[in-house]
PDB file of N, CA and C in Angstrom:
ATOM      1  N   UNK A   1      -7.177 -33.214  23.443  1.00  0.00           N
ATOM      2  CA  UNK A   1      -7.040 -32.005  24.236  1.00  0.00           C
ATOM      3  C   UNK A   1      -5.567 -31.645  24.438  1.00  0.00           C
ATOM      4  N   UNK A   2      -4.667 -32.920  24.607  1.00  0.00           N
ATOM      5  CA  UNK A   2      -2.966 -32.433  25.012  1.00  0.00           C
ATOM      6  C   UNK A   2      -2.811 -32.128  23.375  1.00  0.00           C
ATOM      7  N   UNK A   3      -2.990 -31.849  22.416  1.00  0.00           N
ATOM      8  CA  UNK A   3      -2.771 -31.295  20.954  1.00  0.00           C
ATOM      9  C   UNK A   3      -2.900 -29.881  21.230  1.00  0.00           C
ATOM     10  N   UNK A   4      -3.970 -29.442  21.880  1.00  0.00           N
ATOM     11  CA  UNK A   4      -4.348 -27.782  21.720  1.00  0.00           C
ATOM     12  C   UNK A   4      -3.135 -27.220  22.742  1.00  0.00           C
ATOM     13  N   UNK A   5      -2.790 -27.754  23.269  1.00  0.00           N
ATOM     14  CA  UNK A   5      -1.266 -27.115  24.069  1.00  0.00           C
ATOM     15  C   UNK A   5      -0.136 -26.729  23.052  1.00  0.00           C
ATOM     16  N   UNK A   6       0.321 -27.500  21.964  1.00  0.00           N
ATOM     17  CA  UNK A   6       0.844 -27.400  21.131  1.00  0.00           C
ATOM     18  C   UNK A   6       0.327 -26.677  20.082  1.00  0.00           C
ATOM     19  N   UNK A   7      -1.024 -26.649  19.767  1.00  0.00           N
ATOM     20  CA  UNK A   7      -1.238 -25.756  18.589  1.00  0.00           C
ATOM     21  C   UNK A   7      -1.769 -24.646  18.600  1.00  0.00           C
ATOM     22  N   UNK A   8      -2.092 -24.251  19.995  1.00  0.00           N
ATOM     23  CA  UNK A   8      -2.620 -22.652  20.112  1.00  0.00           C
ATOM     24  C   UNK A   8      -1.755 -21.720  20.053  1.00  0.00           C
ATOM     25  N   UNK A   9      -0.149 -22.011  20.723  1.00  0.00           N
ATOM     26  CA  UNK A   9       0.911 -21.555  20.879  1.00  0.00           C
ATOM     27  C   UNK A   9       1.998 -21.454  19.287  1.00  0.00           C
ATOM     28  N   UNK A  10       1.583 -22.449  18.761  1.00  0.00           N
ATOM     29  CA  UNK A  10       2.089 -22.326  17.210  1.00  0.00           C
ATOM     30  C   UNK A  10       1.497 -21.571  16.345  1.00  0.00           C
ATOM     31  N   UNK A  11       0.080 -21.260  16.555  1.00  0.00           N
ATOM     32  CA  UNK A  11      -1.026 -20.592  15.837  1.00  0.00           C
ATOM     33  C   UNK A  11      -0.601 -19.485  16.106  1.00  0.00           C
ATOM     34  N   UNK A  12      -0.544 -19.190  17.458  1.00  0.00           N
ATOM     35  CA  UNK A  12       0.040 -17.439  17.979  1.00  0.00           C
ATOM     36  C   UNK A  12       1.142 -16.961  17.291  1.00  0.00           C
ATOM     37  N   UNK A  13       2.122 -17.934  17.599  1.00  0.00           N
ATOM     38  CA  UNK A  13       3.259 -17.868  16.818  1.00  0.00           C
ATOM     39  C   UNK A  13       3.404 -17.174  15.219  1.00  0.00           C
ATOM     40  N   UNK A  14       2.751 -18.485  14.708  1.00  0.00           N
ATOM     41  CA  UNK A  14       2.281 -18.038  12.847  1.00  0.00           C
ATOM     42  C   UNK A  14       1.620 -16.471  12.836  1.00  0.00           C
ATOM     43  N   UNK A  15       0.742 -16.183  13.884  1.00  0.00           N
ATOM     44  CA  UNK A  15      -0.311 -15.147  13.151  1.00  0.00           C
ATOM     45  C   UNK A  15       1.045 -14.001  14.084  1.00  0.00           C
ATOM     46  N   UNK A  16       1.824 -13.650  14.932  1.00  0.00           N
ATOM     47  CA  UNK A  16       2.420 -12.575  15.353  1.00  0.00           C
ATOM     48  C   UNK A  16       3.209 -12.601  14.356  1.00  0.00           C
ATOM     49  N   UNK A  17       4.331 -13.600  13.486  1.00  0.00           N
ATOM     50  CA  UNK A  17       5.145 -13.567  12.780  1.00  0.00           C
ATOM     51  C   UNK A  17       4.244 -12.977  11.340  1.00  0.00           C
ATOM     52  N   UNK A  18       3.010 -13.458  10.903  1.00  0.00           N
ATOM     53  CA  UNK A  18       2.663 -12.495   9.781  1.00  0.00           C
ATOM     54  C   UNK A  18       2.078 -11.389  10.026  1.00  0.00           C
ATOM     55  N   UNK A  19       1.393 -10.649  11.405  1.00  0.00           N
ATOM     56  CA  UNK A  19       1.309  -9.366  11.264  1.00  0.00           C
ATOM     57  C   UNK A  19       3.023  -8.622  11.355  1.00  0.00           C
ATOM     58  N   UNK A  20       4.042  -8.855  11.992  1.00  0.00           N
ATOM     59  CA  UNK A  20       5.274  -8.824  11.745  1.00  0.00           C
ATOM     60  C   UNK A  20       5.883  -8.148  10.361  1.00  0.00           C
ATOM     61  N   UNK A  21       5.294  -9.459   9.146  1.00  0.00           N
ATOM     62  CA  UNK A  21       5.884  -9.140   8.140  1.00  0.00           C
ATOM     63  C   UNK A  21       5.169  -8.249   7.618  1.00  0.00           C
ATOM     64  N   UNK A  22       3.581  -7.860   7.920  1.00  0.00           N
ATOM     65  CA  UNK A  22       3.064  -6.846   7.064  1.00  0.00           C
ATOM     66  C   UNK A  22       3.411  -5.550   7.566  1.00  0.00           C
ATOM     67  N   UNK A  23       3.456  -5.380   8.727  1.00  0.00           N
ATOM     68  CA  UNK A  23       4.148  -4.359   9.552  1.00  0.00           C
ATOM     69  C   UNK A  23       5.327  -3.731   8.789  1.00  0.00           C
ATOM     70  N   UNK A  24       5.932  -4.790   8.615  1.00  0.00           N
ATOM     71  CA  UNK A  24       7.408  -4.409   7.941  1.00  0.00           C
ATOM     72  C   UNK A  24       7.622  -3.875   6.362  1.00  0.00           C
ATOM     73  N   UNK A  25       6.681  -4.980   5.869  1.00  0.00           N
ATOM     74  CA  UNK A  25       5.942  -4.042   4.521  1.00  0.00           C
ATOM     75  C   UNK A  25       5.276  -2.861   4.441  1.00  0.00           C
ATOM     76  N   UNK A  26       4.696  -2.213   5.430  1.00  0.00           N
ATOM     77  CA  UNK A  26       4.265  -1.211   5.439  1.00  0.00           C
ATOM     78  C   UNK A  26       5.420  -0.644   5.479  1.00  0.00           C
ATOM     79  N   UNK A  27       6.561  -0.302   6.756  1.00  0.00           N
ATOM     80  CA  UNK A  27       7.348   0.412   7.025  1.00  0.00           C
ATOM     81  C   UNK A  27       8.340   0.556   5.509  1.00  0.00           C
ATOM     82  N   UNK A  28       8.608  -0.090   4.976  1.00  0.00           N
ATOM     83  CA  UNK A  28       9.594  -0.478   4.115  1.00  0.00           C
ATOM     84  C   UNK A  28       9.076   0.358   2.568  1.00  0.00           C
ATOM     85  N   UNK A  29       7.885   0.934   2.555  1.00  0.00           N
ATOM     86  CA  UNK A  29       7.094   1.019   1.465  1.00  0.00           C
ATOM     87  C   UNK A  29       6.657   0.326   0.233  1.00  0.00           C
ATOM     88  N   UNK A  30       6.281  -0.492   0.421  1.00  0.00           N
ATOM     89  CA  UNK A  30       5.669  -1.661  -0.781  1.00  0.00           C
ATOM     90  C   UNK A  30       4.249  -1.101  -0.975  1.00  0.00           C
ATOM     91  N   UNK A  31       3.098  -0.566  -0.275  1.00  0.00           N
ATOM     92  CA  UNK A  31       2.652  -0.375  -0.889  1.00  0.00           C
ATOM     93  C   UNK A  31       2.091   1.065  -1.246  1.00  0.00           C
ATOM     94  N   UNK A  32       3.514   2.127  -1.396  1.00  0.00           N
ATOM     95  CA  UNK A  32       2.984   3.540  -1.780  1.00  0.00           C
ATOM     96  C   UNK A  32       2.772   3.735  -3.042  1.00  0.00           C
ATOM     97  N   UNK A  33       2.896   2.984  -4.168  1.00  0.00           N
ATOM     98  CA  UNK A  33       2.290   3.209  -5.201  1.00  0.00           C
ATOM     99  C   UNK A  33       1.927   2.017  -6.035  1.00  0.00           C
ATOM    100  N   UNK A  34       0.744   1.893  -5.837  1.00  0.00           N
ATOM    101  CA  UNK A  34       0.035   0.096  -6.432  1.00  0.00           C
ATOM    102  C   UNK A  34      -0.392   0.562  -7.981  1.00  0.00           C
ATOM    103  N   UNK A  35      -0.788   1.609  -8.600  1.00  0.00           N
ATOM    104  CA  UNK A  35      -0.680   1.553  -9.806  1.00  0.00           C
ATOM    105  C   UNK A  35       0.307   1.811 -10.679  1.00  0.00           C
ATOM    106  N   UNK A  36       1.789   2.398 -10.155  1.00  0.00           N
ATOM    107  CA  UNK A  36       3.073   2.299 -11.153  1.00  0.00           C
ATOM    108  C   UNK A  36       3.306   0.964 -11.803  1.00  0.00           C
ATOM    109  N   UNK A  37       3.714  -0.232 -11.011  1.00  0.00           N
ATOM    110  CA  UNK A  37       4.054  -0.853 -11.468  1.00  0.00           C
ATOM    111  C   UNK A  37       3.258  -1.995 -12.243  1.00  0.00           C
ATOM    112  N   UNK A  38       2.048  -1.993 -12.423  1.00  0.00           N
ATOM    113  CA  UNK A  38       1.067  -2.342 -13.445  1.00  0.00           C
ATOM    114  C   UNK A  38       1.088  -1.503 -14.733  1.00  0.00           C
ATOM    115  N   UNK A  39       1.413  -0.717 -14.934  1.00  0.00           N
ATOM    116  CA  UNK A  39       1.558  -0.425 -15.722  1.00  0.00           C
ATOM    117  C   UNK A  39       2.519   0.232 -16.481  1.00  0.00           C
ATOM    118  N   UNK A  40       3.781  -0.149 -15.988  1.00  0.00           N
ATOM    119  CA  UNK A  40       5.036  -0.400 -16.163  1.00  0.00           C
ATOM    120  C   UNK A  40       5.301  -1.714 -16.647  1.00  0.00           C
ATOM    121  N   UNK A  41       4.530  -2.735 -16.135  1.00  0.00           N
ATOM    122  CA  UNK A  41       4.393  -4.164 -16.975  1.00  0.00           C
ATOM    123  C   UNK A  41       3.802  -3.802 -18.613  1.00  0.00           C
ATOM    124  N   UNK A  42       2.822  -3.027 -18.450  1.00  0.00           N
ATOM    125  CA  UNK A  42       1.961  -3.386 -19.859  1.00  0.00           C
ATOM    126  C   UNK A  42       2.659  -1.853 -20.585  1.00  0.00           C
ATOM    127  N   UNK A  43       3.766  -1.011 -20.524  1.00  0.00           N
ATOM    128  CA  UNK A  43       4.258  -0.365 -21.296  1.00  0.00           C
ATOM    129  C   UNK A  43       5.489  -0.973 -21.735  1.00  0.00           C
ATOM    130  N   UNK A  44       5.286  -0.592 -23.507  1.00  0.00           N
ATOM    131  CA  UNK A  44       6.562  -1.859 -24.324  1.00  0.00           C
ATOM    132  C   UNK A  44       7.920  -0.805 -24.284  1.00  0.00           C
ATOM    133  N   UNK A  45       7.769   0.509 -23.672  1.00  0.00           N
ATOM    134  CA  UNK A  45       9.509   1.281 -23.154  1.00  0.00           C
ATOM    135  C   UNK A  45      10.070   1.930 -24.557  1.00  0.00           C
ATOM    136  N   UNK A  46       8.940   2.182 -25.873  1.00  0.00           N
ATOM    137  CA  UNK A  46       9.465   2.739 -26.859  1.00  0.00           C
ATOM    138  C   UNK A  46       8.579   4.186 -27.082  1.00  0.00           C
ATOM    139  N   UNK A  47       9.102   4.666 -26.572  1.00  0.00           N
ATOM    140  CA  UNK A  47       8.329   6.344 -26.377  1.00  0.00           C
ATOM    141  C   UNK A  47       8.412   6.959 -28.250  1.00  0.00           C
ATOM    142  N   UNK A  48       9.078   6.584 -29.214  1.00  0.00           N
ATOM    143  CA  UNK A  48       9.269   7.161 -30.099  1.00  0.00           C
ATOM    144  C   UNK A  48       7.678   7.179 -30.978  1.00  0.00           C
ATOM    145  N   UNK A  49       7.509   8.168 -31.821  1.00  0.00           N
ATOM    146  CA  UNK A  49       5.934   7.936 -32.747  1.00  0.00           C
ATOM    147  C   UNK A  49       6.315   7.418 -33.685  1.00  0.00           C
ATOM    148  N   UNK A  50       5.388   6.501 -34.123  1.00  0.00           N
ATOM    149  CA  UNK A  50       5.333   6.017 -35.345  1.00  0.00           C
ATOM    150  C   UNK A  50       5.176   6.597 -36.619  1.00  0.00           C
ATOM    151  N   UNK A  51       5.686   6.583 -37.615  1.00  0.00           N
ATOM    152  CA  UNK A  51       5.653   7.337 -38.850  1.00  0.00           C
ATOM    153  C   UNK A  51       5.253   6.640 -40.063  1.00  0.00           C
TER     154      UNK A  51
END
């Protein structure tokens, strides 16, 4: 039982510090465009046609 003194308060801790960081990811814009950069991976960046 003297454990849950220590770990409810660390738990709080952990979970305010990661809504925190998603908060901040939101603000920051990470996720306004989730399909650019997928497929910016799978384009090889040579726009020219083949002949």
């Amino acid at each position: 039982m003297n454990m849950l003194a220590y770990l409810i308060p660390v738990a709080l801790f952990l979970g305010g510090l990661g809504l925190f960081a998603f908060l901040w990811s939101l603000k920051s814009g990470q996720y306004e465009d989730m399909d650019g950069s997928a497929w910016r991976a799978l384009e090889d960046g040579d726009d020219k046609p083949m002949v």
